[in-house]
C-alpha atoms as a PDB file:
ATOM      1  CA  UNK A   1     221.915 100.690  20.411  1.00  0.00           C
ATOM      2  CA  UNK A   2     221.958 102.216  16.958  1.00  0.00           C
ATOM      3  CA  UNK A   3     224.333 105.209  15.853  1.00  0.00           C
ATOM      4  CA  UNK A   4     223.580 108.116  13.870  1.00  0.00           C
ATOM      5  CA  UNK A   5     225.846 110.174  11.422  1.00  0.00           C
ATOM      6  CA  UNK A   6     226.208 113.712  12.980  1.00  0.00           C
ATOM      7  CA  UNK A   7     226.181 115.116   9.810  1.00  0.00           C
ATOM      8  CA  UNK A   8     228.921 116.717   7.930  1.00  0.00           C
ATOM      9  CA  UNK A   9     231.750 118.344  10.394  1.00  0.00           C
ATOM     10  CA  UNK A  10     231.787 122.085  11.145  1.00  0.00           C
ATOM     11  CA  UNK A  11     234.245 123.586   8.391  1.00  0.00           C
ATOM     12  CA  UNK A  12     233.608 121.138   5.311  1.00  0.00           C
ATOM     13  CA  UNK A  13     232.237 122.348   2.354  1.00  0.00           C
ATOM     14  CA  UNK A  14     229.340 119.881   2.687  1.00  0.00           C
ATOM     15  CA  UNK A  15     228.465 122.092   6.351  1.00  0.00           C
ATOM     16  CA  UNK A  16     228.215 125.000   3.997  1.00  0.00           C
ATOM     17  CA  UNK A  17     226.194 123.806   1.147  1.00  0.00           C
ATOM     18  CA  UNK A  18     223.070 125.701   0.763  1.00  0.00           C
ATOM     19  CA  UNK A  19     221.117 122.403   1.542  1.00  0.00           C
ATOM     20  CA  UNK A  20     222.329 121.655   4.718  1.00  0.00           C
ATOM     21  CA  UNK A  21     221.994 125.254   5.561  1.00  0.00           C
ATOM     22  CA  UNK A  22     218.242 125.057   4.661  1.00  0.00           C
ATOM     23  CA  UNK A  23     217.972 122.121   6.402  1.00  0.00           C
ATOM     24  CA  UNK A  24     219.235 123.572   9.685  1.00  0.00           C
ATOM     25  CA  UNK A  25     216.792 126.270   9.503  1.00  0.00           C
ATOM     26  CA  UNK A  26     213.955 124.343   8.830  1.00  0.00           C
ATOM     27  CA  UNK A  27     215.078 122.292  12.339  1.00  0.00           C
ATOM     28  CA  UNK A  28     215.434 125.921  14.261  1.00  0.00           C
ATOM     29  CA  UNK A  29     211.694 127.021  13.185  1.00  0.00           C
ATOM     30  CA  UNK A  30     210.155 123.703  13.623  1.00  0.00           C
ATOM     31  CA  UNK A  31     211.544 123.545  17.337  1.00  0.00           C
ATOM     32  CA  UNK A  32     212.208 126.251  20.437  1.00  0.00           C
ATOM     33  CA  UNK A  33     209.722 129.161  20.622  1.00  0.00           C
ATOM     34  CA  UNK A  34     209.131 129.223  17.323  1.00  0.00           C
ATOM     35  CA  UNK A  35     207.692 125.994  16.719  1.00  0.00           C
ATOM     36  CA  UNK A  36     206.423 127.312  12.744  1.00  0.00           C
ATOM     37  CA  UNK A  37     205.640 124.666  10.719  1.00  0.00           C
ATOM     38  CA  UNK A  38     203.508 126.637   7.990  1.00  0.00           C
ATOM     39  CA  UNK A  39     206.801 127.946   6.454  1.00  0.00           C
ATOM     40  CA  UNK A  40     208.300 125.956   3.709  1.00  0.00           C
ATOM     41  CA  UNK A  41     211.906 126.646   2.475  1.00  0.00           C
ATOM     42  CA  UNK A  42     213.169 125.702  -0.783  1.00  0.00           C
ATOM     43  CA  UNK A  43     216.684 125.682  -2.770  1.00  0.00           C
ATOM     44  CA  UNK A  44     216.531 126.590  -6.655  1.00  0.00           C
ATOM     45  CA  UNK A  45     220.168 126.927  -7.529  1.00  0.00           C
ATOM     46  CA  UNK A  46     221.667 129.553  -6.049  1.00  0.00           C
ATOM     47  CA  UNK A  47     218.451 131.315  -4.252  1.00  0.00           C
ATOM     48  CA  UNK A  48     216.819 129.854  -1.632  1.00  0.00           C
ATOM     49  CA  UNK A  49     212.829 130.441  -1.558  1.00  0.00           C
ATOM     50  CA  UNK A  50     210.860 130.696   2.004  1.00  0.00           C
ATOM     51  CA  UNK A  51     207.450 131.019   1.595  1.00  0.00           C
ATOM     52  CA  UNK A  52     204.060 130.215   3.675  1.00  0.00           C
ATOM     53  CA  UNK A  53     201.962 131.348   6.164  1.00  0.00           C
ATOM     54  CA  UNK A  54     202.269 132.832  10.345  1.00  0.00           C
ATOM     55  CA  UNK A  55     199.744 133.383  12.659  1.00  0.00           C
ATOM     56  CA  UNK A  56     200.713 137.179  13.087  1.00  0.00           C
ATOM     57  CA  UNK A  57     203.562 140.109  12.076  1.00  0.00           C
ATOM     58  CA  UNK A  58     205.452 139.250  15.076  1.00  0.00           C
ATOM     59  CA  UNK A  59     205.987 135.264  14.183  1.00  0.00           C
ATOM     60  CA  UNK A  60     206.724 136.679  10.932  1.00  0.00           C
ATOM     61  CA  UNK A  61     209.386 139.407  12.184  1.00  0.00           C
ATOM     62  CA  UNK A  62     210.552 136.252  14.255  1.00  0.00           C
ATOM     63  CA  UNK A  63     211.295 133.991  11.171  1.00  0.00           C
ATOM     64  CA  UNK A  64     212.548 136.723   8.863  1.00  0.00           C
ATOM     65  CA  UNK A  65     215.499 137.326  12.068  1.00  0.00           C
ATOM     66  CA  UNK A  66     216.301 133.480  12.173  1.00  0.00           C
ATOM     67  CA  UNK A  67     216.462 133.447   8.095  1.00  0.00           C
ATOM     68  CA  UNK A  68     218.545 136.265   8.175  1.00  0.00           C
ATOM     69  CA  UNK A  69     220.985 134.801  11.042  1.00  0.00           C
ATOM     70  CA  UNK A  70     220.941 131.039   9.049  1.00  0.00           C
ATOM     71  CA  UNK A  71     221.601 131.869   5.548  1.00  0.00           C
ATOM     72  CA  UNK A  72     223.317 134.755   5.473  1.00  0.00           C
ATOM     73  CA  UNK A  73     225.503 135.116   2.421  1.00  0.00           C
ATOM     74  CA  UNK A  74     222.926 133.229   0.322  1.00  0.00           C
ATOM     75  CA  UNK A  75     220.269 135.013  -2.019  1.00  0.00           C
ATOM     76  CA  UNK A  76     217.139 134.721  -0.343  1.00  0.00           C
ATOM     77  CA  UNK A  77     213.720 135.666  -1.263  1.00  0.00           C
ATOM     78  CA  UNK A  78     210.773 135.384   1.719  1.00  0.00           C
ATOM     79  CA  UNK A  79     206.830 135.244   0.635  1.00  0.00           C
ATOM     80  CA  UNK A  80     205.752 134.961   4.444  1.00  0.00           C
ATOM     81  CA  UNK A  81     202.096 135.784   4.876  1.00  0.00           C
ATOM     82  CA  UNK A  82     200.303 136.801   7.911  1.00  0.00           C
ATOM     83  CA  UNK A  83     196.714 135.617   8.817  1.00  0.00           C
ATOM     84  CA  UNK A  84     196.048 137.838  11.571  1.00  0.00           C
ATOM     85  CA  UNK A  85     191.892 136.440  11.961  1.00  0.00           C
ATOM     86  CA  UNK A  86     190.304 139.796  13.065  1.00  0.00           C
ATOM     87  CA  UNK A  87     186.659 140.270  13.222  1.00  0.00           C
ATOM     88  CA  UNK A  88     184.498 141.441  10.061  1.00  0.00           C
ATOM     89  CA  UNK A  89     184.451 146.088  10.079  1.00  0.00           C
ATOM     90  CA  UNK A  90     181.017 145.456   8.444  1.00  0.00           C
ATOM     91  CA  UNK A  91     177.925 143.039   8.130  1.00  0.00           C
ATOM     92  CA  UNK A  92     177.572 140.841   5.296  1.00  0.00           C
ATOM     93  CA  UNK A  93     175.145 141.604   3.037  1.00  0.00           C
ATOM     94  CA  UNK A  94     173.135 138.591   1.430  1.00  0.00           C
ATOM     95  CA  UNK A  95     171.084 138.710  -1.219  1.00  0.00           C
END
């Protein structure tokens, strides 16, 4: 049987570090009914940077509430894009 640490207890100033923060988040949208792997978060100093892509402005409202809910308190700045495919309003011309 192995053992694993449980991480840093509730409280400490390690369970507050913008790190483990990020790293909790990151676990919340890769799992439950988000399951969004296409966003990438980052920690440059004191801002953290969440950036990629969803499949439409829903997922993105989605991940924007569970940022917002993780790291509040912490400087955040959020480059989400949506990809919505849609069909073409016009024919493609070829010359």
């Amino acid at each position: 049987m192995s053992t694993h640490d449980a991480g840093p207890a509730a409280g400490t100033s390690a369970a507050r570090s913008p790190e483990y923060r990020v790293a909790h988040l990151q676990d919340r949208l890769a799992s439950g009914h988000l399951g969004e792997l296409g966003v990438r978060t980052e920690v440059r100093g004191e801002t953290v940077l969440v950036h990629g892509t969803v499949p439409s402005a829903r997922c993105r409202e989605d991940v924007l509430s569970t940022v917002r809910e993780e790291l509040a308190g912490l400087e955040v700045h959020c480059d989400i894009v949506v990809s919505e495919p849609s069909s073409p309003d016009h024919a493609e011309e070829l010359s």
